[in-house]
PDB file of N, CA and C in Angstrom:
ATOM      1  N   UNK A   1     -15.260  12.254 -21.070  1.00  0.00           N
ATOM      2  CA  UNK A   1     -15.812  11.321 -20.101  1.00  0.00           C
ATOM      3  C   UNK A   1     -14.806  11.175 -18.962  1.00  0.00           C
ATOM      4  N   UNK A   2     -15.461  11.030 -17.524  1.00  0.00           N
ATOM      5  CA  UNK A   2     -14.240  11.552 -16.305  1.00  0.00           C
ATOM      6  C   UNK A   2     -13.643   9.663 -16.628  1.00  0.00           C
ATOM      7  N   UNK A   3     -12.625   9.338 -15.648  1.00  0.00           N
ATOM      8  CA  UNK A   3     -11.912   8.498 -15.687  1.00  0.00           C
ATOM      9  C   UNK A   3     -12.512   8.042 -14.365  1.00  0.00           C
ATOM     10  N   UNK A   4     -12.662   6.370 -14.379  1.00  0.00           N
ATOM     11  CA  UNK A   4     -13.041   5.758 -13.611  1.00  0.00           C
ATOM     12  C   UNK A   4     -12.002   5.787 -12.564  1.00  0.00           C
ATOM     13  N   UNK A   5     -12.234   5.558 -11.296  1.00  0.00           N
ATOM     14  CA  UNK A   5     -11.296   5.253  -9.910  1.00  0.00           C
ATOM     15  C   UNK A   5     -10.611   4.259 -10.240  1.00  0.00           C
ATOM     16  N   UNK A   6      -9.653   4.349 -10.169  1.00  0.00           N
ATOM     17  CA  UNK A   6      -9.041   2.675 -10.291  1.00  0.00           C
ATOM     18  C   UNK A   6      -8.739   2.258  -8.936  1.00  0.00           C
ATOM     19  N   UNK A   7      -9.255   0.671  -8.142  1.00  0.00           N
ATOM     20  CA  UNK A   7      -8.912   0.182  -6.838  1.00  0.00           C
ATOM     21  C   UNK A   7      -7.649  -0.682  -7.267  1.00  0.00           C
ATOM     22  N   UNK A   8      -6.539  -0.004  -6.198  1.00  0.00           N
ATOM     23  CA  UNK A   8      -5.311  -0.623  -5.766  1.00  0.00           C
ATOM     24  C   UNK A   8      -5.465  -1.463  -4.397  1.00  0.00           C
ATOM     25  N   UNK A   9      -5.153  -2.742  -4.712  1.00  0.00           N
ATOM     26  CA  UNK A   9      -5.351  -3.583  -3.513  1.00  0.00           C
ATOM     27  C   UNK A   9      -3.870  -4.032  -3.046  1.00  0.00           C
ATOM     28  N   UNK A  10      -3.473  -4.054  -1.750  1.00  0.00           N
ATOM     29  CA  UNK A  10      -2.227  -4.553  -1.160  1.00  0.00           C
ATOM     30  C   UNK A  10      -2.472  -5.706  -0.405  1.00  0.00           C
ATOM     31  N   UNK A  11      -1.288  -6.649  -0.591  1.00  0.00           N
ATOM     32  CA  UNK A  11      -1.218  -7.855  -0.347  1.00  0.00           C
ATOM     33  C   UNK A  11      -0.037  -8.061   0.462  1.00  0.00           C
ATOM     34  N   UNK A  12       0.508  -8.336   1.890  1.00  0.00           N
ATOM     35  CA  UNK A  12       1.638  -8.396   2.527  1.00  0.00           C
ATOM     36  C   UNK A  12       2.234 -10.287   2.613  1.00  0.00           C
ATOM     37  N   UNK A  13       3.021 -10.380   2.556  1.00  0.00           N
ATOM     38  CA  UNK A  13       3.559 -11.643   2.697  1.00  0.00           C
ATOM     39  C   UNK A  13       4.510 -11.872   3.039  1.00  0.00           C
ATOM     40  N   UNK A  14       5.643 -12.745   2.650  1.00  0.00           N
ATOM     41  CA  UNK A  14       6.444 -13.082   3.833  1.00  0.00           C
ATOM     42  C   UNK A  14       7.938 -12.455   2.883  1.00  0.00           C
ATOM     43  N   UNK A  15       8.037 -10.923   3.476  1.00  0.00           N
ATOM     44  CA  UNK A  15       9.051 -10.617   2.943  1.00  0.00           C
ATOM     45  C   UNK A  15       8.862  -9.084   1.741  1.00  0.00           C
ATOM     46  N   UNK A  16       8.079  -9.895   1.419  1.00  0.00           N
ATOM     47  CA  UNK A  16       7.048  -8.325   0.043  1.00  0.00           C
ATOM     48  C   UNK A  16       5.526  -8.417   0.060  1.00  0.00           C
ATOM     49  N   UNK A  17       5.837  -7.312  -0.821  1.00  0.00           N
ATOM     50  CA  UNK A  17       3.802  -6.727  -0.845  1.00  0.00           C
ATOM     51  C   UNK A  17       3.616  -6.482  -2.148  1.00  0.00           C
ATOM     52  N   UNK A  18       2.657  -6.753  -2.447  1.00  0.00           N
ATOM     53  CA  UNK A  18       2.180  -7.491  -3.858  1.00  0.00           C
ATOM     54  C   UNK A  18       0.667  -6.243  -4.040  1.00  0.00           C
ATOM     55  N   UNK A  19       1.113  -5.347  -5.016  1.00  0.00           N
ATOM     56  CA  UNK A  19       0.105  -4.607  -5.399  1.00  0.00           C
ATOM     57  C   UNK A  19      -0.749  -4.611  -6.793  1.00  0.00           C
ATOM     58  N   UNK A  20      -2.062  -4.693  -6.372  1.00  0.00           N
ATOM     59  CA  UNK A  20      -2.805  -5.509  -7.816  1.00  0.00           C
ATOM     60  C   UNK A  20      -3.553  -3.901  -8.159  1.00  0.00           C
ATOM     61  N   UNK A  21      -3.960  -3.402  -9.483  1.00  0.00           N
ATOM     62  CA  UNK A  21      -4.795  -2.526  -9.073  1.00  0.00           C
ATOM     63  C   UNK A  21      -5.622  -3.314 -10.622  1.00  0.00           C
ATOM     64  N   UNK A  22      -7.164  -2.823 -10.279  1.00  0.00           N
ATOM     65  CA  UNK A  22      -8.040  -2.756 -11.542  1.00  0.00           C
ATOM     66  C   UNK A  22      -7.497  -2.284 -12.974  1.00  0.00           C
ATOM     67  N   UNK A  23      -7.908  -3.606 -13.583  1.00  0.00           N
ATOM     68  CA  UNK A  23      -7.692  -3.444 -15.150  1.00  0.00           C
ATOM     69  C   UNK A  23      -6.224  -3.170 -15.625  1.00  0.00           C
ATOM     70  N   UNK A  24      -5.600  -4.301 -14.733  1.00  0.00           N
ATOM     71  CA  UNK A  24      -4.471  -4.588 -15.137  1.00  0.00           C
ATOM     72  C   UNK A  24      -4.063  -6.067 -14.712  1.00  0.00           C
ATOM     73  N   UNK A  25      -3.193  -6.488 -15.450  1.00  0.00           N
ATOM     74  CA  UNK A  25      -2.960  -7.840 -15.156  1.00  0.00           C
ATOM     75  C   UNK A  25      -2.120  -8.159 -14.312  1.00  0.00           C
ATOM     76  N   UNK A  26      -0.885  -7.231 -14.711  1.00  0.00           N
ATOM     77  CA  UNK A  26       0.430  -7.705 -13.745  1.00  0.00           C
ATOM     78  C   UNK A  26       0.301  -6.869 -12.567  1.00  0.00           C
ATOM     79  N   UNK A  27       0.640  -7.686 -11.363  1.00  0.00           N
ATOM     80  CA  UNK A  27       1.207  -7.280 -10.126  1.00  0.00           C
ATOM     81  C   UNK A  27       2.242  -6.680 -10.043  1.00  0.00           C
ATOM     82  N   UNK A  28       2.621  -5.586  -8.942  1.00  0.00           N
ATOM     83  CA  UNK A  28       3.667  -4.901  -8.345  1.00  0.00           C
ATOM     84  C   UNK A  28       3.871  -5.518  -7.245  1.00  0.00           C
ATOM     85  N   UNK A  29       5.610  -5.905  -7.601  1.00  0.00           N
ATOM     86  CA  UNK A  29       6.020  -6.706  -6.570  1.00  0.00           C
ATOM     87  C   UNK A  29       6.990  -6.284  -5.596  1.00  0.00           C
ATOM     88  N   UNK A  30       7.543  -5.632  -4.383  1.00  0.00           N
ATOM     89  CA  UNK A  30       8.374  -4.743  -3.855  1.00  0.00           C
ATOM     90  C   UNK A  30       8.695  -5.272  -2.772  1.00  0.00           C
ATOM     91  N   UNK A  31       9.994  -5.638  -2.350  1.00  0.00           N
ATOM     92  CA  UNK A  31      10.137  -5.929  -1.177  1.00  0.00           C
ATOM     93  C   UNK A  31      10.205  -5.253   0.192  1.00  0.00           C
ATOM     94  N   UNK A  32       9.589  -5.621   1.505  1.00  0.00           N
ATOM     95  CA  UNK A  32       9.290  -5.176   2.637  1.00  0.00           C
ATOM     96  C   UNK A  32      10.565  -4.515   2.969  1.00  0.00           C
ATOM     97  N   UNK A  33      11.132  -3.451   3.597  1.00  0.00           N
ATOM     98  CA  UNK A  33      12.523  -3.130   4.014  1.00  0.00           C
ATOM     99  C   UNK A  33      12.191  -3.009   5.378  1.00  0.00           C
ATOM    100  N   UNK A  34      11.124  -2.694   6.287  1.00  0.00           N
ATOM    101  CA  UNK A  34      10.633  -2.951   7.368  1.00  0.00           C
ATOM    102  C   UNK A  34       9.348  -2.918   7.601  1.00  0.00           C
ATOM    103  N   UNK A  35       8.482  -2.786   8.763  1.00  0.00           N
ATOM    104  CA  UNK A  35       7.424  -2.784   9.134  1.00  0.00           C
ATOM    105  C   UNK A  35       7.018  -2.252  10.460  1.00  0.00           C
ATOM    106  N   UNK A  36       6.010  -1.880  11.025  1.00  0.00           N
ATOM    107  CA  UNK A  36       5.519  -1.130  12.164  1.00  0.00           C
ATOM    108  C   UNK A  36       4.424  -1.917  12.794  1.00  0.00           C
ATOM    109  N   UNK A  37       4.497  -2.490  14.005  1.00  0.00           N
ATOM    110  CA  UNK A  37       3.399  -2.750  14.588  1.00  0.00           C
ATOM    111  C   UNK A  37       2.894  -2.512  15.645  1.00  0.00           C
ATOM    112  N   UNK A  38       1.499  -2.461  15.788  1.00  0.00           N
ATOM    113  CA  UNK A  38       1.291  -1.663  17.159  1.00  0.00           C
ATOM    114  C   UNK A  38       0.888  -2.972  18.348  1.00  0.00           C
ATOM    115  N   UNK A  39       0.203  -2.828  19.494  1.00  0.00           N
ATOM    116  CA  UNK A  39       0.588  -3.647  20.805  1.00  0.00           C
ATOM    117  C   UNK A  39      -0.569  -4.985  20.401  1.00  0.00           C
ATOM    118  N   UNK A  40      -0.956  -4.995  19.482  1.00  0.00           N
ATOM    119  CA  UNK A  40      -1.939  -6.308  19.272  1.00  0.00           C
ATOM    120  C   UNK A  40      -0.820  -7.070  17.873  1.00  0.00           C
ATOM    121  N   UNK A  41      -0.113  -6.512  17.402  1.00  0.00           N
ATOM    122  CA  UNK A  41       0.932  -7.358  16.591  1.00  0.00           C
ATOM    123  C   UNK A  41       1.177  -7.316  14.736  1.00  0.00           C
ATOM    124  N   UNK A  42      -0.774  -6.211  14.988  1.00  0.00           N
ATOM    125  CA  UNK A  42      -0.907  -6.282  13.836  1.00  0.00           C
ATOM    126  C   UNK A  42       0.205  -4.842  12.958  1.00  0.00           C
ATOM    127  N   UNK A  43      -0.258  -5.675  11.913  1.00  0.00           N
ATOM    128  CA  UNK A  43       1.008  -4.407  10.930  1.00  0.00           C
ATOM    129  C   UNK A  43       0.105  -2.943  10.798  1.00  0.00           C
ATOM    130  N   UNK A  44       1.072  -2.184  10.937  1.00  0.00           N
ATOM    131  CA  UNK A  44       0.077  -0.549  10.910  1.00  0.00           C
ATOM    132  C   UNK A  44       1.246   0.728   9.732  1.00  0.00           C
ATOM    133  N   UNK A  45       2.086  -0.288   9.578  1.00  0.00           N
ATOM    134  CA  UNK A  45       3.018   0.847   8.899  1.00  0.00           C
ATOM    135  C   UNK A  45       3.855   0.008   8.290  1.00  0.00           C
ATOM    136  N   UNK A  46       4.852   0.023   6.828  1.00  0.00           N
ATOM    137  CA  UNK A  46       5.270  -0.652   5.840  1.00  0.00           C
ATOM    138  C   UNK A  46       5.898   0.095   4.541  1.00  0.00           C
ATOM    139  N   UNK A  47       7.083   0.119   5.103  1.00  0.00           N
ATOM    140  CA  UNK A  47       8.093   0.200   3.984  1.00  0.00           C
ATOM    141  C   UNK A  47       8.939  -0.545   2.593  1.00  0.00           C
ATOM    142  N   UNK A  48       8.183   0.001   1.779  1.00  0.00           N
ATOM    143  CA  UNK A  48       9.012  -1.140   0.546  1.00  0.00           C
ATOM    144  C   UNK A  48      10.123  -0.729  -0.039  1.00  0.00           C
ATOM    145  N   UNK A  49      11.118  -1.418  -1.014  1.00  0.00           N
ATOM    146  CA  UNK A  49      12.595  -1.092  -2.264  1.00  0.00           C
ATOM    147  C   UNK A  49      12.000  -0.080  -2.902  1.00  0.00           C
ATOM    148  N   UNK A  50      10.674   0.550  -3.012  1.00  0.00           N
ATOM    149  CA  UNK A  50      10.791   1.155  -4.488  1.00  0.00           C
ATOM    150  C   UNK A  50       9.379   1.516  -4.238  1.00  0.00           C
ATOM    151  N   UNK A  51       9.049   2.731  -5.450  1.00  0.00           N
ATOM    152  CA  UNK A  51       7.765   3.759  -5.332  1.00  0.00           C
ATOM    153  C   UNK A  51       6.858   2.888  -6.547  1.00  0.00           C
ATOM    154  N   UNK A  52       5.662   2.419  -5.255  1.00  0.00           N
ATOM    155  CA  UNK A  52       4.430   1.435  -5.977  1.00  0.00           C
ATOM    156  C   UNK A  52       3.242   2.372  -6.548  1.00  0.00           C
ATOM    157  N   UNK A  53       3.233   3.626  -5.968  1.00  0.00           N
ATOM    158  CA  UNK A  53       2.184   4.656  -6.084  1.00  0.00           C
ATOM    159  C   UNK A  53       2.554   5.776  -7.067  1.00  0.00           C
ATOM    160  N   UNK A  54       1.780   6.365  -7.885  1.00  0.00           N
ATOM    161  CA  UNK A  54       1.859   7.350  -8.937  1.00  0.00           C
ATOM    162  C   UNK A  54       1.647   8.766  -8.259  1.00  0.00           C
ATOM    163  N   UNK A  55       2.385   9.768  -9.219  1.00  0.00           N
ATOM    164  CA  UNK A  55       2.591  10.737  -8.041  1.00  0.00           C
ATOM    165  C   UNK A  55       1.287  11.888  -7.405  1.00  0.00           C
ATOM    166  N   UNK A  56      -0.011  11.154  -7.770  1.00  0.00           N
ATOM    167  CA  UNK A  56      -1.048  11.747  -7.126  1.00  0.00           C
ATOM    168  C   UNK A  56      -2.148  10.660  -6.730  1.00  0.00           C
ATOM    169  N   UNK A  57      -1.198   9.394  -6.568  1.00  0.00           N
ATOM    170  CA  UNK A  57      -2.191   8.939  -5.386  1.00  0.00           C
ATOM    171  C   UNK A  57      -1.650   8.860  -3.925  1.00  0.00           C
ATOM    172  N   UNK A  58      -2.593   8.828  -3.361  1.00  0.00           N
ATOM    173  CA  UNK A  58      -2.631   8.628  -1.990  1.00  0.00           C
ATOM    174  C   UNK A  58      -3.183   8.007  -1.091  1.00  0.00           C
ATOM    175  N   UNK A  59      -3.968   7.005  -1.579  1.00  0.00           N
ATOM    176  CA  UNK A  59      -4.538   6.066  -1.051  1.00  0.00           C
ATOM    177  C   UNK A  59      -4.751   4.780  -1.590  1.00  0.00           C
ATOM    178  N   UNK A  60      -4.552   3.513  -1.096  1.00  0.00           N
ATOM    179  CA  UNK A  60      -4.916   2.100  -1.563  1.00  0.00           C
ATOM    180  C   UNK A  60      -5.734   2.080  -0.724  1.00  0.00           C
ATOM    181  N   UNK A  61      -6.452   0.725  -1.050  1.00  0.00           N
ATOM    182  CA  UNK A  61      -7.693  -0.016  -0.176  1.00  0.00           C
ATOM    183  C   UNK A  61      -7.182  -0.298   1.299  1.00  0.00           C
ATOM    184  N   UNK A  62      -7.431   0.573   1.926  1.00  0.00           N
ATOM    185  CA  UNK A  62      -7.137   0.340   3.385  1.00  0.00           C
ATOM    186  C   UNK A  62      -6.007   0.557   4.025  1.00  0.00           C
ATOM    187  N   UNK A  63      -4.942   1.391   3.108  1.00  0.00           N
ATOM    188  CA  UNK A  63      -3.683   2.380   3.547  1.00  0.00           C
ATOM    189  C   UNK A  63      -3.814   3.576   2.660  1.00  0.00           C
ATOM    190  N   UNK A  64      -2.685   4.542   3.593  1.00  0.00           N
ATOM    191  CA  UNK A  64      -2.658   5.570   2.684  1.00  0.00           C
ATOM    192  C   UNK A  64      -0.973   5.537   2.666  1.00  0.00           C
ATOM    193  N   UNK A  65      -0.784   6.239   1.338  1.00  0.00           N
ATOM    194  CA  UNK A  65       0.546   5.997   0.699  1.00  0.00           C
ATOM    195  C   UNK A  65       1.013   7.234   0.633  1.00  0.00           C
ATOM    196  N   UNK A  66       2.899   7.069   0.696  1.00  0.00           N
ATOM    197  CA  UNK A  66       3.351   8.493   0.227  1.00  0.00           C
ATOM    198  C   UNK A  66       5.098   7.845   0.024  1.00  0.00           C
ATOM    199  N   UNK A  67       5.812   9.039  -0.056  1.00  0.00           N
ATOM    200  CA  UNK A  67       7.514   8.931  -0.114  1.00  0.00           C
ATOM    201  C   UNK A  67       7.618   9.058  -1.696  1.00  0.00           C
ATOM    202  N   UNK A  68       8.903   9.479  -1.710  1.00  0.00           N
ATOM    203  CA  UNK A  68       9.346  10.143  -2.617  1.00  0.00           C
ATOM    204  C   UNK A  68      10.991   9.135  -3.380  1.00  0.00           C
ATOM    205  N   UNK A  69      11.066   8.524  -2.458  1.00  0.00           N
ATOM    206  CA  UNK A  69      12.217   7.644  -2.972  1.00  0.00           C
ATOM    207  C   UNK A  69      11.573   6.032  -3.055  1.00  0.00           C
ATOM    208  N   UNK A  70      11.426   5.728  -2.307  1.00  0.00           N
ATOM    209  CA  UNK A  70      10.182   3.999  -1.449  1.00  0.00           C
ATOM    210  C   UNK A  70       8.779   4.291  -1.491  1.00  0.00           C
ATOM    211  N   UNK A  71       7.863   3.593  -1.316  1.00  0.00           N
ATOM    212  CA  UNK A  71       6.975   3.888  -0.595  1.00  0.00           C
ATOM    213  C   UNK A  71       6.704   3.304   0.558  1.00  0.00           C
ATOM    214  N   UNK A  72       5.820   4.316   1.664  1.00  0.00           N
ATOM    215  CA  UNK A  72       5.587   3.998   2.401  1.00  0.00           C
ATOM    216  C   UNK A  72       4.178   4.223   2.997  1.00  0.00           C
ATOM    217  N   UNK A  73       3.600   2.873   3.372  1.00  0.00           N
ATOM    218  CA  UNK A  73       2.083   2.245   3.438  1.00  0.00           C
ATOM    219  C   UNK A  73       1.973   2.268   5.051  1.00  0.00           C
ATOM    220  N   UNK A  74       0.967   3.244   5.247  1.00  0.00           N
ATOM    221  CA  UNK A  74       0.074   3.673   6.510  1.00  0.00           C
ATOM    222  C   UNK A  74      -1.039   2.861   6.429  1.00  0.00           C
ATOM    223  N   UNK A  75      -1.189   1.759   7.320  1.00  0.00           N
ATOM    224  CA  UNK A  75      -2.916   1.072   7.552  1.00  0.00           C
ATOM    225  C   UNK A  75      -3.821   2.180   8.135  1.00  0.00           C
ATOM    226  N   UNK A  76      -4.816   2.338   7.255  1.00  0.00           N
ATOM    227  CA  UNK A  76      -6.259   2.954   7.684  1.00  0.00           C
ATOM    228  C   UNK A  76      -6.395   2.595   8.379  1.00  0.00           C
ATOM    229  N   UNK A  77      -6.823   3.128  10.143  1.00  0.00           N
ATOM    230  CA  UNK A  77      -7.594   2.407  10.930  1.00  0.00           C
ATOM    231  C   UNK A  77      -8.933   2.663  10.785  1.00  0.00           C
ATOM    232  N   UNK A  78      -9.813   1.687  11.133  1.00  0.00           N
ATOM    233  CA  UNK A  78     -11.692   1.810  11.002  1.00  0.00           C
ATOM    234  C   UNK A  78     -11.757   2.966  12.316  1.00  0.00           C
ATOM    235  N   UNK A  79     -12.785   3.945  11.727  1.00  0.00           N
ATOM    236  CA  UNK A  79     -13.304   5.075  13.082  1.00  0.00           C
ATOM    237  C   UNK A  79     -13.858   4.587  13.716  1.00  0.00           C
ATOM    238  N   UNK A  80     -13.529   4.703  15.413  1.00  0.00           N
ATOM    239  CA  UNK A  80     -13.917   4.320  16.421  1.00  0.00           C
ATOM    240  C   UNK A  80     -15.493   5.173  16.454  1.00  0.00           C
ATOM    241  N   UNK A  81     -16.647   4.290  16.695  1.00  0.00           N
ATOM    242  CA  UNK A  81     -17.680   4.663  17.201  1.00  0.00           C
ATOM    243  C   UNK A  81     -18.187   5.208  18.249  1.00  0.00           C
TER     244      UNK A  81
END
């Protein structure tokens, strides 16, 4: 039987980012080491202490993930119409 998707959701706050994924209880907790924003203020890029992602994912709910030492969280932007 294939294996269900599991959704990883990210949470930014003041300092760390708090990653929840399905069918698990405990949170991943990692602190921010910087951040990227573009000319409206919002966050578009996000570096944490330590690797939140397993080594074949590549996407959370609304970033895509990568790095090999940290990770580091790219905001999806919505396609322009």
């Amino acid at each position: 039987m294939p294996r269900e998707k599991q959704e990883v959701t990210v949470s930014l706050g003041d300092g760390a980012a708090v990653v929840r994924r399905t069918g698990r209880s405990q949170p991943v907790v990692a602190n921010i080491l910087g951040q990227e924003t573009d000319a409206r203020g919002e966050i578009v890029r996000v570096w944490l202490d330590r690797l939140v992602h397993g080594p074949m994912e590549s996407n959370f709910v609304g970033w895509t993930v990568g790095g090999a030492v940290v990770t580091e969280l790219t905001r999806v932007l919505p396609k322009q119409a």
